[in-house]
Protein backbone atom coordinates (compact mmCIF):
# COMPACT_ATOMS: atom_id res chain seq x y z
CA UNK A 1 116.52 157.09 18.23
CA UNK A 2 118.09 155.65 15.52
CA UNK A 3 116.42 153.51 13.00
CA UNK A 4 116.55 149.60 13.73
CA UNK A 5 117.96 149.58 17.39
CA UNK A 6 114.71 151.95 19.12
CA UNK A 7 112.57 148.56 20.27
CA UNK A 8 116.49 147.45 21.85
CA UNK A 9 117.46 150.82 23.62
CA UNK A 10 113.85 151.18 25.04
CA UNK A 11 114.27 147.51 26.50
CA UNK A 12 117.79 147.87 27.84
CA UNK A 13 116.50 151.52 29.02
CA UNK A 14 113.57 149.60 31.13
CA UNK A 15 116.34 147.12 32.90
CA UNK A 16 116.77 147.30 35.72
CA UNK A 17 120.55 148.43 36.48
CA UNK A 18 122.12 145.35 37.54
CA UNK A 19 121.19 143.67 34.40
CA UNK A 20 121.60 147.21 31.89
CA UNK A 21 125.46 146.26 33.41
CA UNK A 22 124.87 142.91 32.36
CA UNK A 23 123.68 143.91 28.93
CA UNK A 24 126.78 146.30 28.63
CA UNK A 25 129.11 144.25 29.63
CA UNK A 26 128.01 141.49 27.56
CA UNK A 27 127.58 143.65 24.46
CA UNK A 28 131.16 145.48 24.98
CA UNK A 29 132.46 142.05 24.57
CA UNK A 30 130.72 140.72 21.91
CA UNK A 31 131.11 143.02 19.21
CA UNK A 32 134.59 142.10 19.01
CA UNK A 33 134.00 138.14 18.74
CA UNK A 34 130.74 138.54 16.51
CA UNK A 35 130.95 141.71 14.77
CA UNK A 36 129.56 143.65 13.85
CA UNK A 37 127.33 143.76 16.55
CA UNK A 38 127.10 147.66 17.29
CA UNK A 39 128.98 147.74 20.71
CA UNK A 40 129.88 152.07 20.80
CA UNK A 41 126.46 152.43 20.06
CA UNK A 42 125.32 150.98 23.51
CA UNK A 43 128.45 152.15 25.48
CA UNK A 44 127.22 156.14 24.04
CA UNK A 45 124.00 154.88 25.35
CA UNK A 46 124.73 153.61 28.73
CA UNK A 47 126.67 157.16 29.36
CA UNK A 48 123.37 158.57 28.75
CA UNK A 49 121.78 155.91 30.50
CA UNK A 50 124.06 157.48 33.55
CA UNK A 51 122.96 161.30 32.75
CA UNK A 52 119.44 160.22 33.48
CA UNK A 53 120.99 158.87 37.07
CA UNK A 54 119.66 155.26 35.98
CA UNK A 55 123.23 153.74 35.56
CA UNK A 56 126.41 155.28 37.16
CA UNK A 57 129.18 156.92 34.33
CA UNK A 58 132.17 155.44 36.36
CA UNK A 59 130.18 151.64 36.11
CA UNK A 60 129.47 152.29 32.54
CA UNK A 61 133.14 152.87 31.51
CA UNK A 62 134.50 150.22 33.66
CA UNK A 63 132.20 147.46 32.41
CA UNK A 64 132.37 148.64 28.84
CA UNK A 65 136.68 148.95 29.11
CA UNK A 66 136.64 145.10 30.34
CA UNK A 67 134.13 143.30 27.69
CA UNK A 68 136.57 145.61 25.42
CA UNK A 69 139.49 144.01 26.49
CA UNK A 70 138.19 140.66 27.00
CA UNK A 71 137.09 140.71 23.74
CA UNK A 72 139.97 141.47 22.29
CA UNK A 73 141.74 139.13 23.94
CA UNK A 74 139.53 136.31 23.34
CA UNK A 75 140.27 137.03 19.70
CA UNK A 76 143.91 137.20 20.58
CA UNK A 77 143.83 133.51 21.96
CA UNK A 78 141.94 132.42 19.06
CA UNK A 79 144.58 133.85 16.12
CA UNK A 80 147.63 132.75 18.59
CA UNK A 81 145.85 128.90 18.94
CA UNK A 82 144.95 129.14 15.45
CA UNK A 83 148.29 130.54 13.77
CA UNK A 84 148.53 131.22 10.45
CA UNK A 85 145.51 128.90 9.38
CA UNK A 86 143.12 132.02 10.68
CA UNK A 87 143.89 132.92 7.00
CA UNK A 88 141.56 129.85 5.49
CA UNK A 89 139.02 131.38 3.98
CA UNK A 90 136.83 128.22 5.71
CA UNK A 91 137.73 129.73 8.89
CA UNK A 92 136.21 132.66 10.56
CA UNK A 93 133.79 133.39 7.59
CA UNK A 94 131.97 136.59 8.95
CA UNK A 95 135.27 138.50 9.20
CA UNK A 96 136.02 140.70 5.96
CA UNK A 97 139.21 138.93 4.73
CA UNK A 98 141.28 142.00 3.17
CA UNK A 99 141.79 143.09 6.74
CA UNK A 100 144.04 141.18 7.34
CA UNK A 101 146.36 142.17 4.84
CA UNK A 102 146.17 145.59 6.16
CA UNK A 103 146.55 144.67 9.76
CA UNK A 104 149.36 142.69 9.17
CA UNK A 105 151.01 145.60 7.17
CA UNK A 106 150.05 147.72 9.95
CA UNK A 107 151.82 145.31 12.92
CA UNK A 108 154.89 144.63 10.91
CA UNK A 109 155.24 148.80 10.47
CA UNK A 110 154.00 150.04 14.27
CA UNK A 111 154.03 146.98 16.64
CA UNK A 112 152.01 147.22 19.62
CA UNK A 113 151.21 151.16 18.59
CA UNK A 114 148.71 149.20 16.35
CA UNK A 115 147.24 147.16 19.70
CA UNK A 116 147.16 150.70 21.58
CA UNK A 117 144.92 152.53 18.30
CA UNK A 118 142.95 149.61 17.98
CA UNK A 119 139.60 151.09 19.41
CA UNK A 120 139.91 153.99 17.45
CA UNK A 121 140.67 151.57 14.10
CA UNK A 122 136.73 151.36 13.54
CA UNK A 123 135.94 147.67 11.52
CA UNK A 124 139.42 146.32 12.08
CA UNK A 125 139.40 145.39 16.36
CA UNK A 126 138.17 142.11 15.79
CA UNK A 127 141.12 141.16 12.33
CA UNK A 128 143.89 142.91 14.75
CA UNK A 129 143.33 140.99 17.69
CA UNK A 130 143.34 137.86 15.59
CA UNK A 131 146.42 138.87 13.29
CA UNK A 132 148.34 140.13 17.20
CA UNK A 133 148.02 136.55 17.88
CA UNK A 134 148.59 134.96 14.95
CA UNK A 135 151.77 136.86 15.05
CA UNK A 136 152.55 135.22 18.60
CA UNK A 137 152.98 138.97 20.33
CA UNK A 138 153.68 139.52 24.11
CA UNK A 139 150.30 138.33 25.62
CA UNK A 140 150.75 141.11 28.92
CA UNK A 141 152.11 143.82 26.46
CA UNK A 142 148.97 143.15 24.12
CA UNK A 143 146.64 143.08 26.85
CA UNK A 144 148.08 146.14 28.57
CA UNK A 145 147.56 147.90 25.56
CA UNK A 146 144.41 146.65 24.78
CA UNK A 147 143.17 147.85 27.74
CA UNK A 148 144.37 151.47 27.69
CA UNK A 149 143.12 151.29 23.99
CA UNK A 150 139.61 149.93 25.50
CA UNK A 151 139.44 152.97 28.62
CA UNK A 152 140.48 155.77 26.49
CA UNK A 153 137.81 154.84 23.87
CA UNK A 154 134.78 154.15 25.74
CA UNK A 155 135.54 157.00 28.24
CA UNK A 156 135.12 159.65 25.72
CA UNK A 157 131.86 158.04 24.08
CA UNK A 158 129.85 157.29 27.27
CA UNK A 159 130.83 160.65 28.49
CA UNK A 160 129.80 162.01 25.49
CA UNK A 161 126.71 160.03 25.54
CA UNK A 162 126.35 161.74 29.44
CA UNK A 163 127.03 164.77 28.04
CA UNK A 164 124.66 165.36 25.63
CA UNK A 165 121.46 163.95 27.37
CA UNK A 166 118.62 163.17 24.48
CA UNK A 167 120.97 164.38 21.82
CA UNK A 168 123.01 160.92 22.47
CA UNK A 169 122.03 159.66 19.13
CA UNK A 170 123.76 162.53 17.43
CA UNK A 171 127.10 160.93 19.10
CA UNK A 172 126.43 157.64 16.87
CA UNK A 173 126.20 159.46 14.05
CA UNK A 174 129.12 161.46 14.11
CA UNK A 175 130.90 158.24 15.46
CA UNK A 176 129.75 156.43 11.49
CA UNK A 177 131.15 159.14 9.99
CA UNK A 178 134.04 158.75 11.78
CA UNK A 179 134.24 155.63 11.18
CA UNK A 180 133.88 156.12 7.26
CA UNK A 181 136.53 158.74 7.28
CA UNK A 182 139.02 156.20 9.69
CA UNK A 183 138.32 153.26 7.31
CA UNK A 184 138.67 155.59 3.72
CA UNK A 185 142.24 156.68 5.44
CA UNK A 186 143.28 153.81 6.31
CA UNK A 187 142.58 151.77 2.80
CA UNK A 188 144.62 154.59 1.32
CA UNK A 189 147.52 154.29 3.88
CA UNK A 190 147.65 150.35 3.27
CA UNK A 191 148.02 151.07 -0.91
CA UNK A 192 150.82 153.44 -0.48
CA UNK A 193 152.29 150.74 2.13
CA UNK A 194 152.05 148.47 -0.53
CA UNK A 195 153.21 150.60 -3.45
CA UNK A 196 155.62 151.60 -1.38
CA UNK A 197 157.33 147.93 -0.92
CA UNK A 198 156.47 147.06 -3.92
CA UNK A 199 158.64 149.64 -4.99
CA UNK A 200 161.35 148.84 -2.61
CA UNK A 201 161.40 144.87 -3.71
CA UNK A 202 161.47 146.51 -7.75
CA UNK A 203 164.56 148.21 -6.97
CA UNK A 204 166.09 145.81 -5.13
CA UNK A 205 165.51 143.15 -7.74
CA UNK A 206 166.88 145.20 -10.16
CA UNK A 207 169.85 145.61 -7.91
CA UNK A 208 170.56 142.03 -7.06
CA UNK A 209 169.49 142.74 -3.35
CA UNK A 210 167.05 140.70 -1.42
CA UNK A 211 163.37 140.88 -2.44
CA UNK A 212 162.19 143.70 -0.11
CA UNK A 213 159.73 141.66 1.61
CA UNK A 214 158.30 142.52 5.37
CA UNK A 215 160.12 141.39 8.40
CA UNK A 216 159.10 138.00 9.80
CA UNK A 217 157.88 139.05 13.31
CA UNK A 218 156.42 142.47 14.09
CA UNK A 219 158.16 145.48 16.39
């Protein structure tokens, strides 16, 4: 087991199953309000959880898909009540502030595409939820795709956890590597966004055109 987490997986793996779906459920949700609590970690866990027959696969991905979503949404609420003040740097302390530049780079260019990639965005769920509703975007179109996001995601990594039996810990680390590569991609994508309109507003400038700057509400 991995470093740090045994003395939790060995209690959560001596629950008994009502409250391992407690635990899962509660976890699933939290990681996106209070990251970065290590929420795929426990949903690859509970899948193997369900190999070993102590928790059912079909439970584990339907708890784990609604703390997702919840989560996100709860975020959502919170960056939609909030508005633009979310971006106080007195607000919301333990979230890394540069991601919101990104996300909001990322909304203005794909709209809800962003909402539907979200679980597979590792580090950014919880600044995308917030920026989605500090943008003011359709709440049953967010949570629609929220929730696909939420299935599709925890679907493949408790099934993967199921599939591999005591080899589940392998899954986590191929999912931080993963999430390394998905972070290291995206930081590049955002600089050639922003070279990219920076660019565009240069031109422009020199022109006599408008200054090149983002839309005011996202696709």
């Amino acid at each position: 087991m991995l470093d740090g987490f045994s003395n939790f997986f060995a209690w959560m793996e001596a629950l008994s199953p009502i409250w391992a779906y407690v635990t899962l459920l509660l976890i699933a949700y939290g990681e996106n309000v209070l990251p970065p609590i290590p929420g795929d970690m426990v949903v690859v866990f509970g899948g193997y959880m369900a190999g070993l027959g102590q928790l059912h696969l079909g439970v584990v991905i339907l708890l784990s898909t609604v703390g997702g979503a919840l989560g996100f949404m709860t975020m959502y609420a919170v960056g939609y009540k909030l508005g633009r003040s979310v971006l106080n740097p007195d607000r919301l302390q333990w979230l890394p502030r540069e991601g919101f530049d990104r996300a909001q780079r990322w909304i203005h260019q794909y709209g809800y595409g962003v909402i539907a990639a979200n679980r597979f965005l590792s580090g950014a769920r919880s600044v995308i939820s917030l920026t989605a509703g500090m943008f003011r975007m359709e709440t049953a179109r967010t949570a629609w795709w929220c929730t696909v996001s939420a299935l599709v995601w925890t679907g493949l990594i408790s099934y993967a956890g199921y599939a591999v039996g005591e080899n589940w810990d392998l899954v986590v680390t191929y999912l931080r590597a993963y999430g390394r590569i998905v972070l290291t991609i995206l930081v590049l994508g955002a600089v050639g966004l922003g070279a990219r309109w920076y660019w565009r507003r240069q031109r422009r400038t020199a022109t006599g055109g408008d200054d090149g700057g983002p839309p005011s509400e996202p696709r």
